[in-house]
PDB file of N, CA and C in Angstrom:
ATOM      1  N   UNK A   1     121.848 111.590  63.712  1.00  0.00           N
ATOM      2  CA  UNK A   1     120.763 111.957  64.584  1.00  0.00           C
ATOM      3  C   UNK A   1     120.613 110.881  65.655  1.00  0.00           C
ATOM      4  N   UNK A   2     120.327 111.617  67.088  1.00  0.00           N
ATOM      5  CA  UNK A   2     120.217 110.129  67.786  1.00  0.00           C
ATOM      6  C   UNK A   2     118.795 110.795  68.119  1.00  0.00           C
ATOM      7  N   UNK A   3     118.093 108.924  68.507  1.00  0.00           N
ATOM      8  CA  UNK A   3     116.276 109.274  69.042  1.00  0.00           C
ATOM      9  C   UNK A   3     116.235 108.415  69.946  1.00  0.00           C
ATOM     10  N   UNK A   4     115.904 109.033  71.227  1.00  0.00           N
ATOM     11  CA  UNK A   4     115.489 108.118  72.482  1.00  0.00           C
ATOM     12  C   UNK A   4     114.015 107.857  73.003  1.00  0.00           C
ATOM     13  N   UNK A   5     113.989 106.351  73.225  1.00  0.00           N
ATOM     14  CA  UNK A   5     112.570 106.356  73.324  1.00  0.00           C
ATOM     15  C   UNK A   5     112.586 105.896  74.893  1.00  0.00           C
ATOM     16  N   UNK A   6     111.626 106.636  75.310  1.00  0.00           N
ATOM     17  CA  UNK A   6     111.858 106.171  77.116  1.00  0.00           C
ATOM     18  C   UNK A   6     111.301 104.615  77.196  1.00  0.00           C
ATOM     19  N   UNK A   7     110.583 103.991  76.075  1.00  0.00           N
ATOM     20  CA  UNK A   7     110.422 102.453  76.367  1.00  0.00           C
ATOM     21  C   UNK A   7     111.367 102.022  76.328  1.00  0.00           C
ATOM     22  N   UNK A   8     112.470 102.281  75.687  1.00  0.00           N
ATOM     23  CA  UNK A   8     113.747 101.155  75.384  1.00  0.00           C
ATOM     24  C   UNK A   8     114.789 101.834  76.615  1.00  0.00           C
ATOM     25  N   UNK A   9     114.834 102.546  77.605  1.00  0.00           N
ATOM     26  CA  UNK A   9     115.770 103.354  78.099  1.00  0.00           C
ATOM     27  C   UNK A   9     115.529 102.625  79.031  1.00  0.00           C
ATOM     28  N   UNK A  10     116.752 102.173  79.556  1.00  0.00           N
ATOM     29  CA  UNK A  10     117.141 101.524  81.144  1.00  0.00           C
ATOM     30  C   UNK A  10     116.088 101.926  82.291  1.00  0.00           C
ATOM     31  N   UNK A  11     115.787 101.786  83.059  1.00  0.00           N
ATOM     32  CA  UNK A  11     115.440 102.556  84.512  1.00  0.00           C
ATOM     33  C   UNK A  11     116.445 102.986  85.211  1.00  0.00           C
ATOM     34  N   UNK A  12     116.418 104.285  85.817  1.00  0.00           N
ATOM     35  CA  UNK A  12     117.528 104.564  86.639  1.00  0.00           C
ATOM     36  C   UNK A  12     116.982 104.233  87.690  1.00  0.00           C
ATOM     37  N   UNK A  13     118.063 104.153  89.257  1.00  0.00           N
ATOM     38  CA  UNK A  13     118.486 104.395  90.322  1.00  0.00           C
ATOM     39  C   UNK A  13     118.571 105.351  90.772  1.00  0.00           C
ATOM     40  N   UNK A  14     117.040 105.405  91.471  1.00  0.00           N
ATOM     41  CA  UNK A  14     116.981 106.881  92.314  1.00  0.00           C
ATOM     42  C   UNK A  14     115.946 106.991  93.326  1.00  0.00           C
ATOM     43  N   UNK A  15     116.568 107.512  94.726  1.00  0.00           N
ATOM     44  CA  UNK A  15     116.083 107.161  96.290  1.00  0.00           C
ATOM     45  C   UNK A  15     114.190 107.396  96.087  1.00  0.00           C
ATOM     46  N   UNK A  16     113.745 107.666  95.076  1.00  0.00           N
ATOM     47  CA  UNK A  16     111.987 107.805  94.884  1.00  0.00           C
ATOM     48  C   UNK A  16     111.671 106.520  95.094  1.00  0.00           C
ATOM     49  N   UNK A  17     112.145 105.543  94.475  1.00  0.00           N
ATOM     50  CA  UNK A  17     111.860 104.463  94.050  1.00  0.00           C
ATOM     51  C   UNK A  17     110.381 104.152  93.153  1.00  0.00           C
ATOM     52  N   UNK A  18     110.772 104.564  92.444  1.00  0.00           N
ATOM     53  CA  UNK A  18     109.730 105.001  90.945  1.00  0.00           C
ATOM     54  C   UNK A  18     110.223 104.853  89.479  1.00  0.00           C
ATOM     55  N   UNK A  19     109.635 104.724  88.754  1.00  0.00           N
ATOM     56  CA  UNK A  19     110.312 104.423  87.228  1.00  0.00           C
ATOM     57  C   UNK A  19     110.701 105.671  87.085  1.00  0.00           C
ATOM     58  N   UNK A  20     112.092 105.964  86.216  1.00  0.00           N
ATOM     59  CA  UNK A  20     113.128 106.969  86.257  1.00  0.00           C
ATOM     60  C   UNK A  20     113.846 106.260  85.248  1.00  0.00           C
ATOM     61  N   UNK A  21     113.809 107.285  84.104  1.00  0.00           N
ATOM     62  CA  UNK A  21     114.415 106.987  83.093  1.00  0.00           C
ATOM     63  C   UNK A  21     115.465 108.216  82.325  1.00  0.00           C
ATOM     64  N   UNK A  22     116.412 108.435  82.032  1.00  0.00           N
ATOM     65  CA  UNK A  22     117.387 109.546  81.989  1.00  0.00           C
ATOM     66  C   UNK A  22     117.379 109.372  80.283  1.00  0.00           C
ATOM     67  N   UNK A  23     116.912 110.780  79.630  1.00  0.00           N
ATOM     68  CA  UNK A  23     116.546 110.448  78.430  1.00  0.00           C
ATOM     69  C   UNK A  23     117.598 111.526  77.565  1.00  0.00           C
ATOM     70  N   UNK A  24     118.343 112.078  78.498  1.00  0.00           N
ATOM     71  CA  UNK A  24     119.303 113.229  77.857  1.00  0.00           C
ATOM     72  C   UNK A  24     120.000 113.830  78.873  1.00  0.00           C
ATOM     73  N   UNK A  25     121.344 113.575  78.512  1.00  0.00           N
ATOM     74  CA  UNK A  25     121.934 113.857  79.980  1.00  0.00           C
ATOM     75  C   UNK A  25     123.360 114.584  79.493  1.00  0.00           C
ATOM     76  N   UNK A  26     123.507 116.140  79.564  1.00  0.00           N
ATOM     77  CA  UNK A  26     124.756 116.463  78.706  1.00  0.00           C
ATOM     78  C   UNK A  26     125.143 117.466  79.921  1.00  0.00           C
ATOM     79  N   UNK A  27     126.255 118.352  79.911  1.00  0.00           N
ATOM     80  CA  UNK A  27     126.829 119.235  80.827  1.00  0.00           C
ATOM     81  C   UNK A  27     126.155 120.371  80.685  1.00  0.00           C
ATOM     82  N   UNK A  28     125.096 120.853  79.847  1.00  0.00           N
ATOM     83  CA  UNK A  28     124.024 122.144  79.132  1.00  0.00           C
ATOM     84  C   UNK A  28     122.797 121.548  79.890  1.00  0.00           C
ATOM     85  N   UNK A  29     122.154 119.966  80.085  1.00  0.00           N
ATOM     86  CA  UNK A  29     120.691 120.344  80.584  1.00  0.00           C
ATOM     87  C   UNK A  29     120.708 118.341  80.691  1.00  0.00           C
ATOM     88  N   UNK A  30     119.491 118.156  81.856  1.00  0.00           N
ATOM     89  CA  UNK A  30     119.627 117.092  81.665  1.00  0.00           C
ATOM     90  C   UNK A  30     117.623 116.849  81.303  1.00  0.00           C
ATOM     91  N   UNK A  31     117.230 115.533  80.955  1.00  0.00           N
ATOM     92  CA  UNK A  31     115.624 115.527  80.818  1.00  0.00           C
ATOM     93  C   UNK A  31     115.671 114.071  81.166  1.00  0.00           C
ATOM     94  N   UNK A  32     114.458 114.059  82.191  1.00  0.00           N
ATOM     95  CA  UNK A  32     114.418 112.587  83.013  1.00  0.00           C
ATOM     96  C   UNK A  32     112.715 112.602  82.695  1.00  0.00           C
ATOM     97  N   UNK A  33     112.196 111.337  82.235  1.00  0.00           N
ATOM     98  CA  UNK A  33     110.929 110.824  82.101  1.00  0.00           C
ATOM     99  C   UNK A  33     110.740 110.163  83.319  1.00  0.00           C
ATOM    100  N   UNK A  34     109.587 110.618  83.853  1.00  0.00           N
ATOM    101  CA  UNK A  34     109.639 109.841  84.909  1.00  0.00           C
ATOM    102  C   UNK A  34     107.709 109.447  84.780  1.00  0.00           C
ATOM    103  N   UNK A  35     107.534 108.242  85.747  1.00  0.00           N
ATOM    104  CA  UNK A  35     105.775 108.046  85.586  1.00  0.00           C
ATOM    105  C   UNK A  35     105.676 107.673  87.425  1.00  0.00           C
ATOM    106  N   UNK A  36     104.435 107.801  87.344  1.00  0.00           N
ATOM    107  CA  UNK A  36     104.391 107.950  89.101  1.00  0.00           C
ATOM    108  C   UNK A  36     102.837 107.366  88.604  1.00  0.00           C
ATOM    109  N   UNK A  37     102.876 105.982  89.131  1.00  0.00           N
ATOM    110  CA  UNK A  37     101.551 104.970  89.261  1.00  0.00           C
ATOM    111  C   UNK A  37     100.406 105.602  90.538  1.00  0.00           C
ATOM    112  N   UNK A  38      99.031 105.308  90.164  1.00  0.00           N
ATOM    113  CA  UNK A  38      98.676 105.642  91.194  1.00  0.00           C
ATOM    114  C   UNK A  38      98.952 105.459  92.829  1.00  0.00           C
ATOM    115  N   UNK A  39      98.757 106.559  93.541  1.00  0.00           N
ATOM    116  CA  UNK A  39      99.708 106.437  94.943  1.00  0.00           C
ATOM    117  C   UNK A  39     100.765 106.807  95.339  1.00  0.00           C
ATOM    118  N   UNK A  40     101.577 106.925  94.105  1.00  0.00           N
ATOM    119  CA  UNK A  40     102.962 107.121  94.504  1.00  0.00           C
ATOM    120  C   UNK A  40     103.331 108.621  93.665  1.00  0.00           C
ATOM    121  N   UNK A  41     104.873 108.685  94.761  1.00  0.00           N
ATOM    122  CA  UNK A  41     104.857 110.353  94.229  1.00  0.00           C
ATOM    123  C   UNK A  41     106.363 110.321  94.869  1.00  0.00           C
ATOM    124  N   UNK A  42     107.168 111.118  94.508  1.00  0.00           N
ATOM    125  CA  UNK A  42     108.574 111.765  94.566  1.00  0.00           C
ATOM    126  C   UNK A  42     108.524 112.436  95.962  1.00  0.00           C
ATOM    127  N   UNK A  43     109.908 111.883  96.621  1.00  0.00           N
ATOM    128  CA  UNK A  43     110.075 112.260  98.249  1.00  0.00           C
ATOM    129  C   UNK A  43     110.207 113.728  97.868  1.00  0.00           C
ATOM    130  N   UNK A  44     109.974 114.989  98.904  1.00  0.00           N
ATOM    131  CA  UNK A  44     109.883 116.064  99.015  1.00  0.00           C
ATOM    132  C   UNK A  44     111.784 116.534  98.895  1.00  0.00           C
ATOM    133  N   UNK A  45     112.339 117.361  97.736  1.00  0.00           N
ATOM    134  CA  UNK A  45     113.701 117.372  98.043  1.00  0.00           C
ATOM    135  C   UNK A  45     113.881 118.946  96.899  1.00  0.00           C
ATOM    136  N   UNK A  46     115.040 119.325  96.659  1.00  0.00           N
ATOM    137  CA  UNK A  46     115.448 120.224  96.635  1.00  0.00           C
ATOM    138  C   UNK A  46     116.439 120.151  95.417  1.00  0.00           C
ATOM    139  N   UNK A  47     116.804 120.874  94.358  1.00  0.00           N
ATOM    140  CA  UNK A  47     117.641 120.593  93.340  1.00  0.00           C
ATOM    141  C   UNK A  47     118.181 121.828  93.168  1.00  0.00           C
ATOM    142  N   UNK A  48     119.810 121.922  92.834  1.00  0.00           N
ATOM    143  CA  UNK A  48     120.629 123.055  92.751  1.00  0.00           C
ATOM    144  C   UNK A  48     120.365 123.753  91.709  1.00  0.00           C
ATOM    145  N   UNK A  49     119.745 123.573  90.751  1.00  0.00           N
ATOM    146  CA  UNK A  49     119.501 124.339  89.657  1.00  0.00           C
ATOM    147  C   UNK A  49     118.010 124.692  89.150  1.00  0.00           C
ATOM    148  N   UNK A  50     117.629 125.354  88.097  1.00  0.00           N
ATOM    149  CA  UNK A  50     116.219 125.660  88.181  1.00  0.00           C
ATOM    150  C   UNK A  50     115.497 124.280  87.112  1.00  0.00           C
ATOM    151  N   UNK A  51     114.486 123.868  87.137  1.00  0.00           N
ATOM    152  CA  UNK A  51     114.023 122.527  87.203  1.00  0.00           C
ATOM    153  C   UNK A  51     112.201 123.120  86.325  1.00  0.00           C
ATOM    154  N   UNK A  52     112.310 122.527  85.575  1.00  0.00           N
ATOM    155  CA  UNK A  52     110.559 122.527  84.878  1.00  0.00           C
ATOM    156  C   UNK A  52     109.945 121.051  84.450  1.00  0.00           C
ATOM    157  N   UNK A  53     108.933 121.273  84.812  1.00  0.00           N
ATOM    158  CA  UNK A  53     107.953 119.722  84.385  1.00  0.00           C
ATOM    159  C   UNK A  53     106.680 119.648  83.544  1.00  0.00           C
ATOM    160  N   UNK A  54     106.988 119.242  82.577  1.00  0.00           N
ATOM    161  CA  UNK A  54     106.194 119.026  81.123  1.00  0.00           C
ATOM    162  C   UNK A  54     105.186 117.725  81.243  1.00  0.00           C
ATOM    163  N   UNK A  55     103.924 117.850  81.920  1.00  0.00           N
ATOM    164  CA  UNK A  55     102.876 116.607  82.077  1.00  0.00           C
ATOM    165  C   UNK A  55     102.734 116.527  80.813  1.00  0.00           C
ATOM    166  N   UNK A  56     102.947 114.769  80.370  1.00  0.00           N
ATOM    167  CA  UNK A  56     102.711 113.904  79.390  1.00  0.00           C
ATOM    168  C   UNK A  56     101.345 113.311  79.181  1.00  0.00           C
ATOM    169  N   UNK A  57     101.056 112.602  80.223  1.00  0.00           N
ATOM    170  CA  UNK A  57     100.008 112.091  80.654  1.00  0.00           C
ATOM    171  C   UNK A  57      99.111 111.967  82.159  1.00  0.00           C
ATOM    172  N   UNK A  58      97.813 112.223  82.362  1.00  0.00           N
ATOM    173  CA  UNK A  58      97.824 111.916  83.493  1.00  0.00           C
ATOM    174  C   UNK A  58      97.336 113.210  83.926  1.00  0.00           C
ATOM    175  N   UNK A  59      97.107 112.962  85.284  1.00  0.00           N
ATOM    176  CA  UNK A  59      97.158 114.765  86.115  1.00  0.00           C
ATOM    177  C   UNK A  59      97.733 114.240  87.866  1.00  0.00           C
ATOM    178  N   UNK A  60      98.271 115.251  87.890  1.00  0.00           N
ATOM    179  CA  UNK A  60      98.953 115.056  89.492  1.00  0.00           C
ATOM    180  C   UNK A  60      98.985 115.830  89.818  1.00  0.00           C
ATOM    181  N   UNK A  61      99.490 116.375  91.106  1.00  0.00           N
ATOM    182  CA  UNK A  61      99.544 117.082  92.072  1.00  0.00           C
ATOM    183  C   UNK A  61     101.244 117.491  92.241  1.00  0.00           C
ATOM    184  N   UNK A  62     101.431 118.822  91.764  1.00  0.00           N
ATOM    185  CA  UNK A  62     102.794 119.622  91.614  1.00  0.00           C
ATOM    186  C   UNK A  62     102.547 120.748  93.558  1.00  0.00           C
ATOM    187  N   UNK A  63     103.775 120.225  93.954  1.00  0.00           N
ATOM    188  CA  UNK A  63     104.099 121.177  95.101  1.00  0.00           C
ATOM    189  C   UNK A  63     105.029 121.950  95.314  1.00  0.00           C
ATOM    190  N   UNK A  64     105.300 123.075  95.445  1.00  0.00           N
ATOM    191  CA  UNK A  64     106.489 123.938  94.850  1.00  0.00           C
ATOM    192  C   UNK A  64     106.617 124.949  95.942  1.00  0.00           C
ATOM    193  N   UNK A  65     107.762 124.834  97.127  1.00  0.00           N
ATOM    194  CA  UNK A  65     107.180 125.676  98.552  1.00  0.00           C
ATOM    195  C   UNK A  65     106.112 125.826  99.231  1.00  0.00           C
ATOM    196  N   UNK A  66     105.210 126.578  98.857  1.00  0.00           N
ATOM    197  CA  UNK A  66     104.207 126.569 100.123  1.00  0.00           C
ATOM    198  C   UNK A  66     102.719 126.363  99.103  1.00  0.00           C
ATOM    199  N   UNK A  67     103.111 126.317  97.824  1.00  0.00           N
ATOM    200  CA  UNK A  67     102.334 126.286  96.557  1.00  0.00           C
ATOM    201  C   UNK A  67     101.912 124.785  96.650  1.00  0.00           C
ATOM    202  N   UNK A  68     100.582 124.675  96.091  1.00  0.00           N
ATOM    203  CA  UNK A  68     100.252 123.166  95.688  1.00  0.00           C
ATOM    204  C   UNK A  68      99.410 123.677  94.032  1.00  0.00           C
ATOM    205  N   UNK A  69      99.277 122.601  93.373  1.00  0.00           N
ATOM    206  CA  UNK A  69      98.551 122.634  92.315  1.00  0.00           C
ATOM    207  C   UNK A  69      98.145 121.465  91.521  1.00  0.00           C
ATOM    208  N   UNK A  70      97.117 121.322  91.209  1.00  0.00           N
ATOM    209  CA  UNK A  70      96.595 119.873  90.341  1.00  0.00           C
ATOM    210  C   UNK A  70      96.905 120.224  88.917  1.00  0.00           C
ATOM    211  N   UNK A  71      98.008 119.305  88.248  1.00  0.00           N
ATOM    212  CA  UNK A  71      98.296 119.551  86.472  1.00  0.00           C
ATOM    213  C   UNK A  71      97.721 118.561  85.899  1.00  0.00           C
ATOM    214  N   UNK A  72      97.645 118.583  84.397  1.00  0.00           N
ATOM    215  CA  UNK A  72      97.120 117.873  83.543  1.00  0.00           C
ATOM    216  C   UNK A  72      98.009 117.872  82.267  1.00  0.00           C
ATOM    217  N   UNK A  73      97.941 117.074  81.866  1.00  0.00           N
ATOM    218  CA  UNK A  73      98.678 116.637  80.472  1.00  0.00           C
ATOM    219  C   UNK A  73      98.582 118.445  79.838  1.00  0.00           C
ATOM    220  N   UNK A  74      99.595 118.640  79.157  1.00  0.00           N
ATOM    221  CA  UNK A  74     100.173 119.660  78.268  1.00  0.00           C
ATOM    222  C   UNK A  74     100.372 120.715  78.736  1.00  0.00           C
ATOM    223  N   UNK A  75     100.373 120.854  80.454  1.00  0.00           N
ATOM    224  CA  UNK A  75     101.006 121.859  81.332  1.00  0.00           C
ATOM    225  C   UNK A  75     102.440 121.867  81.560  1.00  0.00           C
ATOM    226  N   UNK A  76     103.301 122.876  81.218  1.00  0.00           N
ATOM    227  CA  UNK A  76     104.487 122.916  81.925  1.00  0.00           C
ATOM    228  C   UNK A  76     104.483 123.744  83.383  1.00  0.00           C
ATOM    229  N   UNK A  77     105.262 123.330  83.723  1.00  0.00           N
ATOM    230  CA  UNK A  77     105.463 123.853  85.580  1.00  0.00           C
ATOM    231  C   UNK A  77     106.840 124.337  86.346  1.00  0.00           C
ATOM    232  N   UNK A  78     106.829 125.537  86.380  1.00  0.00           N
ATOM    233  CA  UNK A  78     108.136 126.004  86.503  1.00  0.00           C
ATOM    234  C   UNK A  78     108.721 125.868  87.955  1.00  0.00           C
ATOM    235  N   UNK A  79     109.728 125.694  88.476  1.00  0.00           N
ATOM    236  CA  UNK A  79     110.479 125.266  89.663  1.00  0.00           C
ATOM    237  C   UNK A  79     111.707 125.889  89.807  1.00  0.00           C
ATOM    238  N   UNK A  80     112.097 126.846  90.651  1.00  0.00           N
ATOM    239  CA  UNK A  80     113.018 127.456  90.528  1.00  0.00           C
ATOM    240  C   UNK A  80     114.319 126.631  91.404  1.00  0.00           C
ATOM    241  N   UNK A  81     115.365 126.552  91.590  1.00  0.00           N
ATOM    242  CA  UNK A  81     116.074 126.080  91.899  1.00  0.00           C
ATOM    243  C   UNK A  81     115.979 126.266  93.755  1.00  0.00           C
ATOM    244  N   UNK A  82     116.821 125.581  94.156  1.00  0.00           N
ATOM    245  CA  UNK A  82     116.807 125.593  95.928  1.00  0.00           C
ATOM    246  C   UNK A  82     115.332 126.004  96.826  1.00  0.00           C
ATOM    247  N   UNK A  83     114.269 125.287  95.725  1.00  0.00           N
ATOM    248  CA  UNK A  83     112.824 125.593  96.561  1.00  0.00           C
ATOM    249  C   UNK A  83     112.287 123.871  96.751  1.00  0.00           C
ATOM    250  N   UNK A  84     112.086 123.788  98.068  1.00  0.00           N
ATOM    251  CA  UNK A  84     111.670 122.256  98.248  1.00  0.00           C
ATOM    252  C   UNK A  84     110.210 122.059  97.337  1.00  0.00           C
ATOM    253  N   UNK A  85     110.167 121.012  96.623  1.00  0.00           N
ATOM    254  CA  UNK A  85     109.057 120.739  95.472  1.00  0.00           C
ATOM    255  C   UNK A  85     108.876 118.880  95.727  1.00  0.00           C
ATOM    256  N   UNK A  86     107.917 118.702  95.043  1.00  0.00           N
ATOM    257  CA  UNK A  86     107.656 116.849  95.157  1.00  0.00           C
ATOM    258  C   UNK A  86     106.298 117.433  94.075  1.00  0.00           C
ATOM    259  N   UNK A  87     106.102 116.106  93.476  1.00  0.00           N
ATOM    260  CA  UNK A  87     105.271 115.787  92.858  1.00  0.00           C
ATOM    261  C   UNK A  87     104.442 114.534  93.393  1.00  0.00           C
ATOM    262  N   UNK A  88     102.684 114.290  92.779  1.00  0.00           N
ATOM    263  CA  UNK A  88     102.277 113.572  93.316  1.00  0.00           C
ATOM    264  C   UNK A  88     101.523 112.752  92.528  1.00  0.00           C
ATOM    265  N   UNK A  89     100.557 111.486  92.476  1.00  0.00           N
ATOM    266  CA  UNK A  89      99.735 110.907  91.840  1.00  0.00           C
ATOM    267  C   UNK A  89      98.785 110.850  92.814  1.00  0.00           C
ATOM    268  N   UNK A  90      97.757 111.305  92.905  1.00  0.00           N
ATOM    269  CA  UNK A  90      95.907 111.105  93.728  1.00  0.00           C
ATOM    270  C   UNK A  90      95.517 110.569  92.741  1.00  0.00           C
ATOM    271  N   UNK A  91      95.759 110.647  91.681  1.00  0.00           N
ATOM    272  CA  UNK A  91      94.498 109.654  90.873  1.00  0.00           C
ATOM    273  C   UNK A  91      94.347 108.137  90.904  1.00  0.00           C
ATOM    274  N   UNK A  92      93.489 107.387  89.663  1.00  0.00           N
ATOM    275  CA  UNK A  92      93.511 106.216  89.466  1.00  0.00           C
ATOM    276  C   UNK A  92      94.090 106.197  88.510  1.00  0.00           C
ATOM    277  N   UNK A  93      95.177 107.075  87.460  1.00  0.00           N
ATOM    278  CA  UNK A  93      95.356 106.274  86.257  1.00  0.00           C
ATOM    279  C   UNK A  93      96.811 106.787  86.429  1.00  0.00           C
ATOM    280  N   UNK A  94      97.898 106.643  85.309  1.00  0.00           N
ATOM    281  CA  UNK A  94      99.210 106.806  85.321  1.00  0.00           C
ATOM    282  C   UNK A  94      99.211 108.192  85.172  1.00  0.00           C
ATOM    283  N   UNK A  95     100.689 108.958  85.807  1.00  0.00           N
ATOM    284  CA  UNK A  95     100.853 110.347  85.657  1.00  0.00           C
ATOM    285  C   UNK A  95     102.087 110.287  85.307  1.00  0.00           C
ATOM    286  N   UNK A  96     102.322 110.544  83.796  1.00  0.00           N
ATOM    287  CA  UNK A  96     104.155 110.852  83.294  1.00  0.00           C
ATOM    288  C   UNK A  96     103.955 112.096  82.760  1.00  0.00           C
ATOM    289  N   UNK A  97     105.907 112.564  83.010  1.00  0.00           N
ATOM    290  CA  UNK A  97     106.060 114.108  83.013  1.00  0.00           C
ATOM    291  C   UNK A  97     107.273 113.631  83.006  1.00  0.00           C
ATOM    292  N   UNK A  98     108.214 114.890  82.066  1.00  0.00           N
ATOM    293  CA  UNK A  98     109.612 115.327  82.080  1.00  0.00           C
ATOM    294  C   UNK A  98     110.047 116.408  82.946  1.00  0.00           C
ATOM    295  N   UNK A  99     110.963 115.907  83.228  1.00  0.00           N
ATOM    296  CA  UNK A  99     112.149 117.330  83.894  1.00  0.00           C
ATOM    297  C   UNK A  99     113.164 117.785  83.403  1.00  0.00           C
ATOM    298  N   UNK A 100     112.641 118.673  83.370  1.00  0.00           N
ATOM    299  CA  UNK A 100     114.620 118.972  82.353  1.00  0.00           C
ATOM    300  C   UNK A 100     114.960 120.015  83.683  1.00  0.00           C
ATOM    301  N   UNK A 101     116.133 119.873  83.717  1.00  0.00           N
ATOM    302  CA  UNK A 101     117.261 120.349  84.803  1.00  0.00           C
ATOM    303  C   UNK A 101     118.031 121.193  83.741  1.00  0.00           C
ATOM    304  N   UNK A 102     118.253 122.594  83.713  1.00  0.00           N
ATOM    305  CA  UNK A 102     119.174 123.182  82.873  1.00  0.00           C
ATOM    306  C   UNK A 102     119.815 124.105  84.069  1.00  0.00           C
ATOM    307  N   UNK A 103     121.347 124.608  83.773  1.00  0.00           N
ATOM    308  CA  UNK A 103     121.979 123.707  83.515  1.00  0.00           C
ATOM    309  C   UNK A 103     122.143 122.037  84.328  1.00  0.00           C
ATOM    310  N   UNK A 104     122.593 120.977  83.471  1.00  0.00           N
ATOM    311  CA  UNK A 104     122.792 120.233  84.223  1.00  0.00           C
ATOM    312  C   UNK A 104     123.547 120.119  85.833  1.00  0.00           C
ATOM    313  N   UNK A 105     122.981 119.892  86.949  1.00  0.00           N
ATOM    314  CA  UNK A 105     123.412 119.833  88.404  1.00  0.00           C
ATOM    315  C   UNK A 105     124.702 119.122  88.184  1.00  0.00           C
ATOM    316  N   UNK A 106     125.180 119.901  88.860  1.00  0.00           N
ATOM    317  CA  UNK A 106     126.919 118.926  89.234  1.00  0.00           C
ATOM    318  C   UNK A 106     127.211 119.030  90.864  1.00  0.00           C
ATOM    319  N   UNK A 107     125.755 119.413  91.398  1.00  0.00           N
ATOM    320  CA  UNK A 107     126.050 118.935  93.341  1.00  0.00           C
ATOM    321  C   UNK A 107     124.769 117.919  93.052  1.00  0.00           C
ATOM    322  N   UNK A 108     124.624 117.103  93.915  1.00  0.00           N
ATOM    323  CA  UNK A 108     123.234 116.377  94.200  1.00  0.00           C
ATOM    324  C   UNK A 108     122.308 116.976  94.420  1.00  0.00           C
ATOM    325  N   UNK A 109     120.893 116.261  94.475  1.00  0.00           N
ATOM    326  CA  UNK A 109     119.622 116.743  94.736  1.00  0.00           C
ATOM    327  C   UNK A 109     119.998 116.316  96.285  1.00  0.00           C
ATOM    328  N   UNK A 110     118.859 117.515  96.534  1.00  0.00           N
ATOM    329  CA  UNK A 110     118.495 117.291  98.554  1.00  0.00           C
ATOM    330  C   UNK A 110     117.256 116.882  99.019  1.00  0.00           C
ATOM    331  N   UNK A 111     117.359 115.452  99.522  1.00  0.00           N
ATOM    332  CA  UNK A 111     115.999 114.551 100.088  1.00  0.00           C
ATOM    333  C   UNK A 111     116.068 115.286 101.640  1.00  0.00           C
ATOM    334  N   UNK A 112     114.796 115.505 101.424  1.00  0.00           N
ATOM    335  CA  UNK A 112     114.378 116.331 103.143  1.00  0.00           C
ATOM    336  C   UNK A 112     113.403 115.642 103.510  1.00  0.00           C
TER     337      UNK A 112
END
């Protein structure tokens, strides 16, 4: 059995510049923990495949085309693939959420 804990998981490298942590990453689906401190939020971009986000903690601000919406911990949020989306933090306290990417992307994401 393997168990990943996003405290012990590296930070990735990625143009947000935000904690980004890659917690499962196979050729079937990938799931990235990510936390967005107050203020900060994911550049507006575009992903080849269809994309959902599972709030952990926190509540933020999900934008999904022409859609906006305020989430809260134990909402998932569906994102269909090739629709420009960003996520946000307005609050004062931390906002973490997963993404799982199924299938896993094999073109890049698109920063617009």
């Amino acid at each position: 059995m393997k168990c990943t804990n996003f405290r012990e998981t590296e930070q990735a490298a990625t143009p947000h510049g935000v904690k980004v942590c890659k917690l499962y990453d196979t050729p079937d689906a990938q799931v990235v923990h990510i936390t967005l401190e107050p203020g900060e939020s994911l550049k507006r971009h575009i992903t080849p495949v269809d994309v959902f986000f599972y709030v952990l903690e926190g509540t933020g601000v999900v934008e999904i085309g022409d859609e906006k919406k305020t989430v809260s911990r134990d909402t998932l949020v569906e994102s269909p693939k090739d629709i420009p989306h960003c996520l946000y933090n307005e609050s004062d306290a931390t906002f973490r959420f997963l993404v799982v990417k199924t299938p896993r992307p094999v073109t890049a994401t698109k920063l617009l």
